[in-house]
Protein backbone atom coordinates (compact mmCIF):
# COMPACT_ATOMS: atom_id res chain seq x y z
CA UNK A 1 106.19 87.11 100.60
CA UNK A 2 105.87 90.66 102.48
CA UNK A 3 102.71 91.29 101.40
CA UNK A 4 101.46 87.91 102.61
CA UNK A 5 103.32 88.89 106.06
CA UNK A 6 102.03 92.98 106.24
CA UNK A 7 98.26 91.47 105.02
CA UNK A 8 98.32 88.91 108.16
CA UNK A 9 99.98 91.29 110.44
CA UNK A 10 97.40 94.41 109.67
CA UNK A 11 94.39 91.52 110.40
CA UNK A 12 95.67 90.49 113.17
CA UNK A 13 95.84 94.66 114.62
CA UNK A 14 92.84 95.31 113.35
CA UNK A 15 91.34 92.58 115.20
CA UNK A 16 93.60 93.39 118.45
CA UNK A 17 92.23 96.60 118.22
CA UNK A 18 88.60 95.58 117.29
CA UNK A 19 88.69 93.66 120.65
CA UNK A 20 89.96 96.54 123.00
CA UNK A 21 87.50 98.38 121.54
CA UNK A 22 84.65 95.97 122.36
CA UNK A 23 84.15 97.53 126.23
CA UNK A 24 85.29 101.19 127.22
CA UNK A 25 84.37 102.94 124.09
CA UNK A 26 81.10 104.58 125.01
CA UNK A 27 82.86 107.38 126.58
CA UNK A 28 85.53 107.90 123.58
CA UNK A 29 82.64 107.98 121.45
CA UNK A 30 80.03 109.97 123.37
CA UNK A 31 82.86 112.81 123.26
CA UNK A 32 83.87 112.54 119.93
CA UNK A 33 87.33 111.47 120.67
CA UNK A 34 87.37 108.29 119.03
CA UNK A 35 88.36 109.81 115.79
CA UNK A 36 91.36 111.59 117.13
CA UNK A 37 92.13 108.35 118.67
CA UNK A 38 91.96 106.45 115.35
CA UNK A 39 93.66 109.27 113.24
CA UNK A 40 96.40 108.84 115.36
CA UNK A 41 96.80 105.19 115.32
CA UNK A 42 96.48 104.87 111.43
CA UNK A 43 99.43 107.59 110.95
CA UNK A 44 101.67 105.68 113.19
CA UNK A 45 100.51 102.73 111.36
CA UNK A 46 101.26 104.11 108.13
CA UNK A 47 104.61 105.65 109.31
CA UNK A 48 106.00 102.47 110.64
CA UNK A 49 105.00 100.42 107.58
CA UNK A 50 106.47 103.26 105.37
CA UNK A 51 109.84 102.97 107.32
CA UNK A 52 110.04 99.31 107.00
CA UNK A 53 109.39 99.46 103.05
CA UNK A 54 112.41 101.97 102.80
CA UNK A 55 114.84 99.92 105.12
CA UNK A 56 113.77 96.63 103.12
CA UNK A 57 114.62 99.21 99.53
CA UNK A 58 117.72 100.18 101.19
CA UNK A 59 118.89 96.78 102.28
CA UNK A 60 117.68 95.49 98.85
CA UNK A 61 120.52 98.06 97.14
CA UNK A 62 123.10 97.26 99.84
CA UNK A 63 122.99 93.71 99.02
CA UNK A 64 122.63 94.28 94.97
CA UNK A 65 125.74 96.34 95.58
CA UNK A 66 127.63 94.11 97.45
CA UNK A 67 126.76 91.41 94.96
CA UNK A 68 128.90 93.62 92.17
């Protein structure tokens, strides 16, 4: 079921992002700066989804715990 709901909500960002990206991006790119740009949104990406798959581990325990 969270797989299902992390696949959707990554394809739905991507294509957020793949829209934004559509217009003002000649600049970013002519620079170079579009990789800094992207590096930067994948490890926020990647932290927040790593938090959330600790809290759900941690809440998982909690609640096997409190089932004892």
């Amino acid at each position: 079921m969270m797989n299902k709901k992390l696949i959707v909500f990554t394809l739905f960002v991507f294509l957020y992002f793949n829209s934004l990206a559509q217009g003002g991006d000649d600049f970013i790119r002519s620079t170079g700066k579009i990789y800094a740009v992207v590096a930067v949104i994948l490890v926020l990406f990647l932290g927040i989804v790593f938090y959330l798959v600790r809290l759900d581990n941690k809440i998982k325990k909690l609640e096997n715990n409190q089932d004892e």
